[in-house]
PDB file of N, CA and C in Angstrom:
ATOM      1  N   UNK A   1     -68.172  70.746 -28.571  1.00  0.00           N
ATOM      2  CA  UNK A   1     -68.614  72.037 -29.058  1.00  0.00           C
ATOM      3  C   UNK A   1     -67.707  73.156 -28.550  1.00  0.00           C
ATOM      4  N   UNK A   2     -67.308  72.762 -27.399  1.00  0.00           N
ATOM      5  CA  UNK A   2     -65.967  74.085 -26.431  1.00  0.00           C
ATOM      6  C   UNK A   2     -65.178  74.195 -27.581  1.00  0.00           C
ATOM      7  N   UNK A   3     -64.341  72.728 -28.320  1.00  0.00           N
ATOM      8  CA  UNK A   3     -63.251  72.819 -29.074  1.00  0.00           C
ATOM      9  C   UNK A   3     -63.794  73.897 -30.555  1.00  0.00           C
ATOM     10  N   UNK A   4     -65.116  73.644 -30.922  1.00  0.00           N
ATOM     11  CA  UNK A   4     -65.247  74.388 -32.237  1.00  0.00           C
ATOM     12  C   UNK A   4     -65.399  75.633 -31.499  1.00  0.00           C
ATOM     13  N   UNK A   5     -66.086  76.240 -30.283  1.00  0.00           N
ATOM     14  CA  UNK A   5     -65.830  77.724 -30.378  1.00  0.00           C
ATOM     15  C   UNK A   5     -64.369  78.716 -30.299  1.00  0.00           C
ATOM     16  N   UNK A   6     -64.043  77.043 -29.515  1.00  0.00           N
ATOM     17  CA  UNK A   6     -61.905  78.167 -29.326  1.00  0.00           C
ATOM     18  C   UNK A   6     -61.922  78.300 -30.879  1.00  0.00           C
ATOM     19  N   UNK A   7     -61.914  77.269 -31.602  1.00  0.00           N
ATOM     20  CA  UNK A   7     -61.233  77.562 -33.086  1.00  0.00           C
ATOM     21  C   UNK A   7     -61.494  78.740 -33.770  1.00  0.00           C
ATOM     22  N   UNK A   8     -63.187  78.924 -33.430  1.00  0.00           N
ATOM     23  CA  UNK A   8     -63.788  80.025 -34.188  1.00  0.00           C
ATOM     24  C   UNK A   8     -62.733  81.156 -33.724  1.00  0.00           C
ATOM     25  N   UNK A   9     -63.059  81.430 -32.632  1.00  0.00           N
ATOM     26  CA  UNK A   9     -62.287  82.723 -31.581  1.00  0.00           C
ATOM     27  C   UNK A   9     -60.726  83.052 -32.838  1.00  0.00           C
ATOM     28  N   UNK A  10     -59.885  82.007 -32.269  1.00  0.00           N
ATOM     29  CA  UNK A  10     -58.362  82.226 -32.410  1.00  0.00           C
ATOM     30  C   UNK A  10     -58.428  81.816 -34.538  1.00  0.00           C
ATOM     31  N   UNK A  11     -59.759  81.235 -34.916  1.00  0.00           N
ATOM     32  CA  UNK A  11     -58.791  81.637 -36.576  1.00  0.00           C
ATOM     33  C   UNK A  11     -58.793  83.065 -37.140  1.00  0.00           C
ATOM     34  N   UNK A  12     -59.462  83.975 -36.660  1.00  0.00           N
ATOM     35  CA  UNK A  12     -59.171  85.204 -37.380  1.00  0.00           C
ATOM     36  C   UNK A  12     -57.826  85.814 -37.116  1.00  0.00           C
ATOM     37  N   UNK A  13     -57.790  85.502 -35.964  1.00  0.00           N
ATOM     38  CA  UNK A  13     -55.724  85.646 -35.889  1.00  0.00           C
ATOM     39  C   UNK A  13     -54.682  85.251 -36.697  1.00  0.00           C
ATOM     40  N   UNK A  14     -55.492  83.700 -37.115  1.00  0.00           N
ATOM     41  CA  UNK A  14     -54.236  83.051 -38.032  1.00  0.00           C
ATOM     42  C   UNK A  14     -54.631  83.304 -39.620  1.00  0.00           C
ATOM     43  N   UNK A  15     -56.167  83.944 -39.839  1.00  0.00           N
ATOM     44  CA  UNK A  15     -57.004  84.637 -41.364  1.00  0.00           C
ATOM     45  C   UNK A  15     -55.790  85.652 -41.596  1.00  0.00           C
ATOM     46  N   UNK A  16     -55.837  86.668 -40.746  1.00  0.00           N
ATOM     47  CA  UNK A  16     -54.792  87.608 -41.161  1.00  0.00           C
ATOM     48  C   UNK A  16     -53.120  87.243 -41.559  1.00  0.00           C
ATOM     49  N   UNK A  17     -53.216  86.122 -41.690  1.00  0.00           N
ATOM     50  CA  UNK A  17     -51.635  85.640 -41.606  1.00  0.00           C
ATOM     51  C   UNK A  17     -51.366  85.441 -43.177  1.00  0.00           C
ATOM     52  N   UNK A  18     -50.136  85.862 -44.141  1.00  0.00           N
ATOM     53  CA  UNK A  18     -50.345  85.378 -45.273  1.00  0.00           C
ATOM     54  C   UNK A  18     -49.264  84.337 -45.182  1.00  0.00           C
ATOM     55  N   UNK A  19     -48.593  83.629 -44.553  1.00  0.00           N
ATOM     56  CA  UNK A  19     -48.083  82.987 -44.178  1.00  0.00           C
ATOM     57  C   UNK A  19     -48.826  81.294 -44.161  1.00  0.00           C
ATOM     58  N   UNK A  20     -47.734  80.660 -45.460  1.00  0.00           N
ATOM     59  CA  UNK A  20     -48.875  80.007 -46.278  1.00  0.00           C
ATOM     60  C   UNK A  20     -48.341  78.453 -44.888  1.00  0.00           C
ATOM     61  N   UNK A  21     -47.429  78.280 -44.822  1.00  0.00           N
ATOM     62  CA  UNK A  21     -47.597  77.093 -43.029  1.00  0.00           C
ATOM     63  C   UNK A  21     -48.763  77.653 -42.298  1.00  0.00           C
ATOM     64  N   UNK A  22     -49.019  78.727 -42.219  1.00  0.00           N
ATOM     65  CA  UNK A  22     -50.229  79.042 -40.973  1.00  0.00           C
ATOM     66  C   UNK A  22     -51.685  78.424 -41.971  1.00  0.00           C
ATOM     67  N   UNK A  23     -51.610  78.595 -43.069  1.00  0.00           N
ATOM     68  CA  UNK A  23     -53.097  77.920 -43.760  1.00  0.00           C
ATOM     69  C   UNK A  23     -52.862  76.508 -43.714  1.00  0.00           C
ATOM     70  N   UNK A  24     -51.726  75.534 -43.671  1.00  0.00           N
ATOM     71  CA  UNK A  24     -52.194  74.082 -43.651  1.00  0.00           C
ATOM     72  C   UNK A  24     -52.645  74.266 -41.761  1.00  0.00           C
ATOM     73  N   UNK A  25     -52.343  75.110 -41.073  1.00  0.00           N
ATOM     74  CA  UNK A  25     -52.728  75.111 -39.278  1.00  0.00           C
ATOM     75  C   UNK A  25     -53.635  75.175 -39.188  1.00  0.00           C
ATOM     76  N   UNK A  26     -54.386  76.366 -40.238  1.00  0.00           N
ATOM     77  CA  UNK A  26     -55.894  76.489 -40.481  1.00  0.00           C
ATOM     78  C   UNK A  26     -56.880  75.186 -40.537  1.00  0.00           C
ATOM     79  N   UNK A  27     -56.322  74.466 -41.767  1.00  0.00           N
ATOM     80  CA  UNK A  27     -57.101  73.653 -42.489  1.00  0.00           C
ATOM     81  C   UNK A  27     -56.885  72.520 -41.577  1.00  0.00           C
ATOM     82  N   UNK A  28     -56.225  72.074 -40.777  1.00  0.00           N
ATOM     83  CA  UNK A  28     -55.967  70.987 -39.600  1.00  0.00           C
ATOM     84  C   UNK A  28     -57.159  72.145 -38.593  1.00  0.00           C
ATOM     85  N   UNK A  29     -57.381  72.798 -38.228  1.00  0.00           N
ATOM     86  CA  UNK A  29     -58.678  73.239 -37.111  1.00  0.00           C
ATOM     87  C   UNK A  29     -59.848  72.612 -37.726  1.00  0.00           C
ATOM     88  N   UNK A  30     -60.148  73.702 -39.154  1.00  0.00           N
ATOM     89  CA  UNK A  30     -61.051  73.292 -39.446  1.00  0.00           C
ATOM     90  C   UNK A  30     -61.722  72.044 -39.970  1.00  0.00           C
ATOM     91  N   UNK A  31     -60.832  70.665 -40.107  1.00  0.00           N
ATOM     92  CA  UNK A  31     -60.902  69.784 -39.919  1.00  0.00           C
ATOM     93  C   UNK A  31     -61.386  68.861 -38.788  1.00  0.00           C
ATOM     94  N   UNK A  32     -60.807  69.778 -37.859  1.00  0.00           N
ATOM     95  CA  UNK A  32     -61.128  69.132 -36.113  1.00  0.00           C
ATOM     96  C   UNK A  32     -62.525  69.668 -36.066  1.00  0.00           C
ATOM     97  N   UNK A  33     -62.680  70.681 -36.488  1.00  0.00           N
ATOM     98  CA  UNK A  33     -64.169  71.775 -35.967  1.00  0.00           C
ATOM     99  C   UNK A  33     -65.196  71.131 -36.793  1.00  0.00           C
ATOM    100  N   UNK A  34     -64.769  70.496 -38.200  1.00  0.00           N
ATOM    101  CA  UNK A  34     -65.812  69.749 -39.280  1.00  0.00           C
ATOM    102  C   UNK A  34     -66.295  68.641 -38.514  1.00  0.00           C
ATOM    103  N   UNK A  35     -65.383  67.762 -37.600  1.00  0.00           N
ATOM    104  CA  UNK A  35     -65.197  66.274 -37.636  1.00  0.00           C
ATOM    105  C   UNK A  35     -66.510  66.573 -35.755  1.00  0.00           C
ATOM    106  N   UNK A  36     -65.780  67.512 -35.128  1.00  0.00           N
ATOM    107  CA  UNK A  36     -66.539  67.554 -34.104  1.00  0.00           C
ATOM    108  C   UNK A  36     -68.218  68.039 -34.422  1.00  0.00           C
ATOM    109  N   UNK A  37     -68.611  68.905 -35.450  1.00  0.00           N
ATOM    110  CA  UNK A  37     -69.942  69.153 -36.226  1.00  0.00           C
ATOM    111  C   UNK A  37     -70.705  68.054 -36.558  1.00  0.00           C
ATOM    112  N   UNK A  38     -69.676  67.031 -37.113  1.00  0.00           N
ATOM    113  CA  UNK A  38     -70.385  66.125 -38.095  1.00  0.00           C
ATOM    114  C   UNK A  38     -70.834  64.872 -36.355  1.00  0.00           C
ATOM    115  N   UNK A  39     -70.151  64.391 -35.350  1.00  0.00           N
ATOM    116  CA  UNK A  39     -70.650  63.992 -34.870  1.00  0.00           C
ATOM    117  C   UNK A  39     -71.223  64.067 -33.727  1.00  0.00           C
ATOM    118  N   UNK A  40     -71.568  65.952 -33.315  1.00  0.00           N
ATOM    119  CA  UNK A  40     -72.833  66.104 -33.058  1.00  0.00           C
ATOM    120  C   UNK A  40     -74.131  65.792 -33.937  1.00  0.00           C
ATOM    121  N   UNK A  41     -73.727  66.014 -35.038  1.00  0.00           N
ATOM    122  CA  UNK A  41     -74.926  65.836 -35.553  1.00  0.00           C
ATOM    123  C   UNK A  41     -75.813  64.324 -35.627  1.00  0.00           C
ATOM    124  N   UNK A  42     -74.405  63.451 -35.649  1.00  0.00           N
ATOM    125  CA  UNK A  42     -74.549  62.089 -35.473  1.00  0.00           C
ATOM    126  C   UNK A  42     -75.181  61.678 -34.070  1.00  0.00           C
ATOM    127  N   UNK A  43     -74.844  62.297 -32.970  1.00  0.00           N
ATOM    128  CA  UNK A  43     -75.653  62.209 -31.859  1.00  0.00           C
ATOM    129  C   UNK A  43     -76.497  62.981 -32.017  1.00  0.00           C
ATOM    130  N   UNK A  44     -77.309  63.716 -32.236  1.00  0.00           N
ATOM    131  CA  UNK A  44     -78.593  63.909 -32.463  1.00  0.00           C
ATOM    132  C   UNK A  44     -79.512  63.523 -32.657  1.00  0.00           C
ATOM    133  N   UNK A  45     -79.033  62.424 -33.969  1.00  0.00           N
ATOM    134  CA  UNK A  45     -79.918  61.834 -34.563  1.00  0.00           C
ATOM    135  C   UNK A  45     -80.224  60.104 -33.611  1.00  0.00           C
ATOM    136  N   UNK A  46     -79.190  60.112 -33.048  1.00  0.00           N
ATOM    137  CA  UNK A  46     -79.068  59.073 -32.174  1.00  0.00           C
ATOM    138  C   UNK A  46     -80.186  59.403 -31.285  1.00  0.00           C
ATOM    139  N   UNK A  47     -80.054  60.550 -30.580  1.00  0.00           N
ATOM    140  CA  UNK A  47     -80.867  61.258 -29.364  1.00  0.00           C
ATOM    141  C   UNK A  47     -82.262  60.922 -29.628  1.00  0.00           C
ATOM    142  N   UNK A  48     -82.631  61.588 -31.266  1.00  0.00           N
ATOM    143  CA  UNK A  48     -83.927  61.383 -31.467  1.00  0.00           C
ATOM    144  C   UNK A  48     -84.449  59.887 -31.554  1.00  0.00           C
ATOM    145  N   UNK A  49     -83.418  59.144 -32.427  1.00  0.00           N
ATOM    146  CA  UNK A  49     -84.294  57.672 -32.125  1.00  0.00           C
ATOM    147  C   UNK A  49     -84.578  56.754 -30.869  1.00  0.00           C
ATOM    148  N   UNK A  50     -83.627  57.485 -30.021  1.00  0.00           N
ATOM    149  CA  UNK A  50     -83.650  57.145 -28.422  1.00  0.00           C
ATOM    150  C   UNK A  50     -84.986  57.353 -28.180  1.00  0.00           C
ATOM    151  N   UNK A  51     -84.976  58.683 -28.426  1.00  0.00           N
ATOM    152  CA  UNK A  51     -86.742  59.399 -27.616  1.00  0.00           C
ATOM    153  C   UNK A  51     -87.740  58.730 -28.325  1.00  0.00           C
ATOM    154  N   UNK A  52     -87.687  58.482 -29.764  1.00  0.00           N
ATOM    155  CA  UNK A  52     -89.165  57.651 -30.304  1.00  0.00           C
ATOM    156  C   UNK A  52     -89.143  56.520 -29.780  1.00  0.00           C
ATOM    157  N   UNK A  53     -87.882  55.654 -29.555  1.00  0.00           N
ATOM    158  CA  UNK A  53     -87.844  54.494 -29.108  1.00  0.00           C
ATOM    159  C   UNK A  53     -88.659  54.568 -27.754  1.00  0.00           C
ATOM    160  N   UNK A  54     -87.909  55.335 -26.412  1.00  0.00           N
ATOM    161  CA  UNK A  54     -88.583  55.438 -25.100  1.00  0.00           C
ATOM    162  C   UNK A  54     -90.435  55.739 -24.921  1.00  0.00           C
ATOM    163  N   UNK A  55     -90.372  56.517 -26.129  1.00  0.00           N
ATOM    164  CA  UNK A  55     -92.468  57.110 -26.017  1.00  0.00           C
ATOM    165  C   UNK A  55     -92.923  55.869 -26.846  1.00  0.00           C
ATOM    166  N   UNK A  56     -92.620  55.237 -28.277  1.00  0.00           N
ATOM    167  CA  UNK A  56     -93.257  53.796 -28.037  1.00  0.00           C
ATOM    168  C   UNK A  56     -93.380  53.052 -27.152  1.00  0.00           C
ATOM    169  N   UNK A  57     -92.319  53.078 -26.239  1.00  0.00           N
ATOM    170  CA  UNK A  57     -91.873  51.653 -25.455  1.00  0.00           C
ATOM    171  C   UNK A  57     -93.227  52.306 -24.383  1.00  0.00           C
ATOM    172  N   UNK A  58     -93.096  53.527 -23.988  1.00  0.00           N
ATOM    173  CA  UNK A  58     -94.267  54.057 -22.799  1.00  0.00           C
ATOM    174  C   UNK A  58     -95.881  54.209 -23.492  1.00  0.00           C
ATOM    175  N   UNK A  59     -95.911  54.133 -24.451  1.00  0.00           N
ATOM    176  CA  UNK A  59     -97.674  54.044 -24.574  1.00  0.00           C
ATOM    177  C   UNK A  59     -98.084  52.225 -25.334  1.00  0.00           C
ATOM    178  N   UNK A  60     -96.741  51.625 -25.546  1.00  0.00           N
ATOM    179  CA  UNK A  60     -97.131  50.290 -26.008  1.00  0.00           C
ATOM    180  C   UNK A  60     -97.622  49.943 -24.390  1.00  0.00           C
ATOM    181  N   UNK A  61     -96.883  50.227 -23.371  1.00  0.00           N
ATOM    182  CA  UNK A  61     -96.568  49.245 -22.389  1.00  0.00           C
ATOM    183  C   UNK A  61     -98.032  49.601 -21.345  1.00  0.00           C
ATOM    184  N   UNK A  62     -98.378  50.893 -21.755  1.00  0.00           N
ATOM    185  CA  UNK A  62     -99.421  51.289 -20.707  1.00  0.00           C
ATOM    186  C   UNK A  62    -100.703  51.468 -21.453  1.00  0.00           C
ATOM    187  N   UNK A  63    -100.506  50.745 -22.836  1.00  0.00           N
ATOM    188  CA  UNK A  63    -101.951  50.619 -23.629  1.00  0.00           C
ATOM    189  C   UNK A  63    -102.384  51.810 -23.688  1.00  0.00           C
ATOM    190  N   UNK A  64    -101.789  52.504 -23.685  1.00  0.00           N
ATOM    191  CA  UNK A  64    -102.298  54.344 -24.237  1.00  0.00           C
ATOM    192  C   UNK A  64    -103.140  54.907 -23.158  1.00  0.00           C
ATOM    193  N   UNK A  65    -102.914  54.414 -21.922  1.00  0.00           N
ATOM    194  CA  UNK A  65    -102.995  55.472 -21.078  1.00  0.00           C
ATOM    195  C   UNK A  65    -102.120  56.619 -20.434  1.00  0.00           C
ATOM    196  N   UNK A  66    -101.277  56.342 -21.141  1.00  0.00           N
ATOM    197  CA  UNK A  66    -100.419  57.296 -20.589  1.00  0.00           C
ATOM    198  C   UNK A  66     -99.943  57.914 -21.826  1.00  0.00           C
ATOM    199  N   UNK A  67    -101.348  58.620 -22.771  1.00  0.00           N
ATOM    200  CA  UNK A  67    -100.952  59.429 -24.002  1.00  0.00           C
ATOM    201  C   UNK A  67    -100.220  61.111 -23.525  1.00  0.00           C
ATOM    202  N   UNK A  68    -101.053  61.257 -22.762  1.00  0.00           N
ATOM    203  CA  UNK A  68    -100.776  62.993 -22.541  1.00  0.00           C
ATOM    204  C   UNK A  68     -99.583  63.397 -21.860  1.00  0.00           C
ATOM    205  N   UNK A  69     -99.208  61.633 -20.790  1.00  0.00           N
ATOM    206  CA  UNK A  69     -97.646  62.161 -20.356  1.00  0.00           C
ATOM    207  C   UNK A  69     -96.473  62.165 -21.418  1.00  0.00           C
ATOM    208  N   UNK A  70     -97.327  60.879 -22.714  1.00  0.00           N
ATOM    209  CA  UNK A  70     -96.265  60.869 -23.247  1.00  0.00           C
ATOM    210  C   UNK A  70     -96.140  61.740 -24.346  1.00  0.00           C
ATOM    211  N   UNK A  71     -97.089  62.691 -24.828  1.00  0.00           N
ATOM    212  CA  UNK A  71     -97.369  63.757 -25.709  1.00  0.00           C
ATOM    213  C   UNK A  71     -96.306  64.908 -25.081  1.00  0.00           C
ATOM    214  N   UNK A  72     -96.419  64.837 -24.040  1.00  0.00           N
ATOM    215  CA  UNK A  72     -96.096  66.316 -23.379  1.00  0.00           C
ATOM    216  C   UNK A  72     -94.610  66.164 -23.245  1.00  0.00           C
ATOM    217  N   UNK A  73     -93.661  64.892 -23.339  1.00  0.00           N
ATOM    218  CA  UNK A  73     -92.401  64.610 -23.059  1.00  0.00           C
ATOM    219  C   UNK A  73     -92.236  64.568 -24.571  1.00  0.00           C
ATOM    220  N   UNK A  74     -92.948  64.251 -25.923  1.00  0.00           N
ATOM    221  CA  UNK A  74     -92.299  64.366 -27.122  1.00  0.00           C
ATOM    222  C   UNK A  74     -92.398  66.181 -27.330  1.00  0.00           C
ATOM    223  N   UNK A  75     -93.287  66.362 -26.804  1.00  0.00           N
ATOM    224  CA  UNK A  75     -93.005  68.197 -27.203  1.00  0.00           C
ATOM    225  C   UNK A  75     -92.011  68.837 -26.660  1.00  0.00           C
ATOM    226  N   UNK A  76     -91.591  68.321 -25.501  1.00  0.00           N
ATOM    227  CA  UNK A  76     -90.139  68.584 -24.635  1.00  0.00           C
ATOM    228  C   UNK A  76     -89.435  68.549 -25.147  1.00  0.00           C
ATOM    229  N   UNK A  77     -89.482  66.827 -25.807  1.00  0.00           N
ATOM    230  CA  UNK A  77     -88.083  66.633 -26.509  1.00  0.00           C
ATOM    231  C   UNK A  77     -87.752  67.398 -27.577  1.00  0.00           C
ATOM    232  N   UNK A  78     -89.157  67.661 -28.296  1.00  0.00           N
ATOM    233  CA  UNK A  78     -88.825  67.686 -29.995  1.00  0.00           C
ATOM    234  C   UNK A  78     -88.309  70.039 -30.011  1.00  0.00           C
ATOM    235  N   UNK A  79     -88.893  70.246 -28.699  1.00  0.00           N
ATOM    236  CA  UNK A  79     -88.554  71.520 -28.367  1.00  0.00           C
ATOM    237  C   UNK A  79     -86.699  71.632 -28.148  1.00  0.00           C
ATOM    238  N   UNK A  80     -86.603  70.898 -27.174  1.00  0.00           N
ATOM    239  CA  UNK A  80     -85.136  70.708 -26.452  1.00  0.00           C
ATOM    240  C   UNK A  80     -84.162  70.457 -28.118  1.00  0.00           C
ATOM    241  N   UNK A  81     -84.368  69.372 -29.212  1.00  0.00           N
ATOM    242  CA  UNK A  81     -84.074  68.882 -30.564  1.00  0.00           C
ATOM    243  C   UNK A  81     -84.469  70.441 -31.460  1.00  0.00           C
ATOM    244  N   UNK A  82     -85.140  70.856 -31.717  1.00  0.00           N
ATOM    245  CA  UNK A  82     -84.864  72.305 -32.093  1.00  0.00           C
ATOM    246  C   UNK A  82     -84.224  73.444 -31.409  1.00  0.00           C
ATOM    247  N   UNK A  83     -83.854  73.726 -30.904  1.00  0.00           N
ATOM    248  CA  UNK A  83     -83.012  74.657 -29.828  1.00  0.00           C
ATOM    249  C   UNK A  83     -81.512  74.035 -30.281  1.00  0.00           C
ATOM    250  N   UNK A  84     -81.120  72.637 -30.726  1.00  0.00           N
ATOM    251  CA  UNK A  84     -79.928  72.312 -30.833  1.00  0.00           C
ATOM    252  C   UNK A  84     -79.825  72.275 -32.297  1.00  0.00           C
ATOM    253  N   UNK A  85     -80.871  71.724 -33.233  1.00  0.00           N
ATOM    254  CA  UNK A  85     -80.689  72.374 -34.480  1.00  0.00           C
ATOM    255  C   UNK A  85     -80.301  73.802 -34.703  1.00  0.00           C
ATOM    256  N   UNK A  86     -80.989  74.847 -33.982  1.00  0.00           N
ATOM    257  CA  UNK A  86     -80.606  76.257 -33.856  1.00  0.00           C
ATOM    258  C   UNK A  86     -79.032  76.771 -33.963  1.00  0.00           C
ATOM    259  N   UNK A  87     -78.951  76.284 -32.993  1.00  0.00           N
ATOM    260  CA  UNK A  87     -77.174  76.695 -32.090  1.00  0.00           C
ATOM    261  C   UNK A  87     -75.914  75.974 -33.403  1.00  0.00           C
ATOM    262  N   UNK A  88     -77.075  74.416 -33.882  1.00  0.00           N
ATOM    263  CA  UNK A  88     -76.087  73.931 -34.928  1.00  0.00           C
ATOM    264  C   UNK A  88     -75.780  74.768 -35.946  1.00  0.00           C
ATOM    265  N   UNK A  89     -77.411  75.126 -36.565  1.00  0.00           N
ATOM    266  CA  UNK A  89     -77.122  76.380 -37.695  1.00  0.00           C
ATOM    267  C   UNK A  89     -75.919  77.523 -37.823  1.00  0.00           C
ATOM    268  N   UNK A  90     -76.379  77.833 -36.226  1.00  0.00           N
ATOM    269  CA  UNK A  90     -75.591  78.707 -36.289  1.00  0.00           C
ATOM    270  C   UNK A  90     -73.713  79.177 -36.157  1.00  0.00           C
ATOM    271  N   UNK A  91     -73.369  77.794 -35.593  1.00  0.00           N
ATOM    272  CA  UNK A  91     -72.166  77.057 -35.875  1.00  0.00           C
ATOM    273  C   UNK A  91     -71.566  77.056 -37.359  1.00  0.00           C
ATOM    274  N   UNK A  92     -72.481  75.754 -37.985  1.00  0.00           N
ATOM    275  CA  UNK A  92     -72.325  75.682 -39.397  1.00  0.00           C
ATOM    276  C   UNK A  92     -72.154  77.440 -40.214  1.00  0.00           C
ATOM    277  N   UNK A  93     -72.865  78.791 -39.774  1.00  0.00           N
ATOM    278  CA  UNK A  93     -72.597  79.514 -40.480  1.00  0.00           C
ATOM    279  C   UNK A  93     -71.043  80.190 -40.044  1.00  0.00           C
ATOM    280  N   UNK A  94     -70.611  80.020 -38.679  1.00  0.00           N
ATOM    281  CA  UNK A  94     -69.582  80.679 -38.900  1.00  0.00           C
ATOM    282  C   UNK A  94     -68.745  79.864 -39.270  1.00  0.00           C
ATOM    283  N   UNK A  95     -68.472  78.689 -39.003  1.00  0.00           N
ATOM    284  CA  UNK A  95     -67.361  77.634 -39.907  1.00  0.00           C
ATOM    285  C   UNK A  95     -67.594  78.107 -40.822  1.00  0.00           C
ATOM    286  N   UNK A  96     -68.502  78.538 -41.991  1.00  0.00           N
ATOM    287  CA  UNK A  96     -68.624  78.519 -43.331  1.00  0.00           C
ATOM    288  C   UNK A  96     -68.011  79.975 -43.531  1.00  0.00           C
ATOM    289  N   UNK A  97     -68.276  80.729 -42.530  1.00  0.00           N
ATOM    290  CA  UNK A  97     -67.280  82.279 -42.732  1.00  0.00           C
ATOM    291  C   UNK A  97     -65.598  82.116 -42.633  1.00  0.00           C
ATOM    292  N   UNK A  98     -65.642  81.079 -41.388  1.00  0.00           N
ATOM    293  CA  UNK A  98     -63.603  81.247 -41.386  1.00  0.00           C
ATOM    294  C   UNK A  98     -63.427  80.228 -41.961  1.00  0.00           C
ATOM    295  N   UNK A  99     -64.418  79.070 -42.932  1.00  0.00           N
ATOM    296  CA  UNK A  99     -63.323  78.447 -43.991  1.00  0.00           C
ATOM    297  C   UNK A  99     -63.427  79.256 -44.906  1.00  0.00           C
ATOM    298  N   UNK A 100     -64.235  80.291 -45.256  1.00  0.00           N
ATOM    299  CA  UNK A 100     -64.140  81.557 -46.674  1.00  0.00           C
ATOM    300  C   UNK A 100     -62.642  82.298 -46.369  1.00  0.00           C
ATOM    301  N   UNK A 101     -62.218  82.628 -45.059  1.00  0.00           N
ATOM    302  CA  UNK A 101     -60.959  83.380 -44.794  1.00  0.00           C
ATOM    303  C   UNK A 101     -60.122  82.589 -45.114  1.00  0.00           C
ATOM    304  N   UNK A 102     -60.349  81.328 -44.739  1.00  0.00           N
ATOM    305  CA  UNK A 102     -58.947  80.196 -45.006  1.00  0.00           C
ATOM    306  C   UNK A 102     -58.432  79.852 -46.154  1.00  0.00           C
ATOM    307  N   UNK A 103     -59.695  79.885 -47.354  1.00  0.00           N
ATOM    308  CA  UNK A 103     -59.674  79.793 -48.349  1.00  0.00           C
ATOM    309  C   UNK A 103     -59.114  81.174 -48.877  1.00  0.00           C
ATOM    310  N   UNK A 104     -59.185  81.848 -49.021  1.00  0.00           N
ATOM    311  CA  UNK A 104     -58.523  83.386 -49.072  1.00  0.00           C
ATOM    312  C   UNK A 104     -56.845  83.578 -48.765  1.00  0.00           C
ATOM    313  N   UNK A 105     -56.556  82.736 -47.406  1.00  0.00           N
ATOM    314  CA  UNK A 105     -55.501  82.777 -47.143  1.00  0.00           C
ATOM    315  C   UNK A 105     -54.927  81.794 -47.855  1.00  0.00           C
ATOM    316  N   UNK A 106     -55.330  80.314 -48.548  1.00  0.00           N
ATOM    317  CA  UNK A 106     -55.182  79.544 -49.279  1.00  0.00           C
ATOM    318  C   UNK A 106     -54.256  80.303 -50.876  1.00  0.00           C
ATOM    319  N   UNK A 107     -55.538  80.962 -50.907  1.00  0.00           N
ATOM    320  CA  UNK A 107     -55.455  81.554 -52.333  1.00  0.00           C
ATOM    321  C   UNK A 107     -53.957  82.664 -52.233  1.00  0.00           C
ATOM    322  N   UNK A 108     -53.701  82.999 -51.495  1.00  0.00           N
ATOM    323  CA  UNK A 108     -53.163  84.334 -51.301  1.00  0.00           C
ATOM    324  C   UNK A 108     -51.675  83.768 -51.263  1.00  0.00           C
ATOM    325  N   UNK A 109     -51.700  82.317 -50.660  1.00  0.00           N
ATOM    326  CA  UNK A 109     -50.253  81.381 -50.489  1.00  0.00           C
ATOM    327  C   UNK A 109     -50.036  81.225 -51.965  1.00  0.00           C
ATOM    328  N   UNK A 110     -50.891  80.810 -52.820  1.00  0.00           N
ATOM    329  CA  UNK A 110     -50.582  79.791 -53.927  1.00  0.00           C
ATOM    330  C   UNK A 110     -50.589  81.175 -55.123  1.00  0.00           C
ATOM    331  N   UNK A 111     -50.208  82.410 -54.922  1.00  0.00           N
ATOM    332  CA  UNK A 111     -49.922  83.456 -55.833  1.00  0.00           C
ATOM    333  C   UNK A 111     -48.758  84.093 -56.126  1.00  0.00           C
TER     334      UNK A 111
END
């Protein structure tokens, strides 16, 4: 996630560039910044089947006495799992702003 915020930071430096080598530089970031998005997201989803896996494995094993510890650790989790959907959103929107510049600078090469 460090690597997608440098990118964010330093592409409006290379947005202003009409300098059509600096847009394939672009499109190699935002490639790296896509590829690092796509497998957070892939661990996420990993994360979550971890956690259903661990709270079955804890109320099979203790015959459901141990509902409320294990209620109170899926609300943790599923709290902690929204907070990172959040931050993702909000990722995904600025990638979606500096590939609009890149694309711009795209356009601006090929005229």
């Amino acid at each position: 996630m460090k690597t997608i915020a440098f990118l964010l930071l330093i592409s409006p430096l290379f947005a202003s560039a009409n300098d059509c080598s600096q847009a394939v530089s672009q499109l190699r970031q935002m490639k790296a910044a896509q590829l690092s998005v796509q497998d957070s997201l892939i661990k996420n989803h990993e994360m979550m089947a971890d956690s259903m896996e661990s709270y079955a494995d804890a109320l099979k094993e203790s015959s459901g006495r141990a509902h409320k510890t294990v209620s109170n650790s899926m609300l943790t989790a599923s709290s902690s799992l929204r907070k990172r959907g959040e931050k993702g959103q909000e990722l995904a929107e600025k990638l979606a702003e500096q590939t609009d510049l890149i694309i711009k600078n795209v356009e601006n090469c090929l005229k």
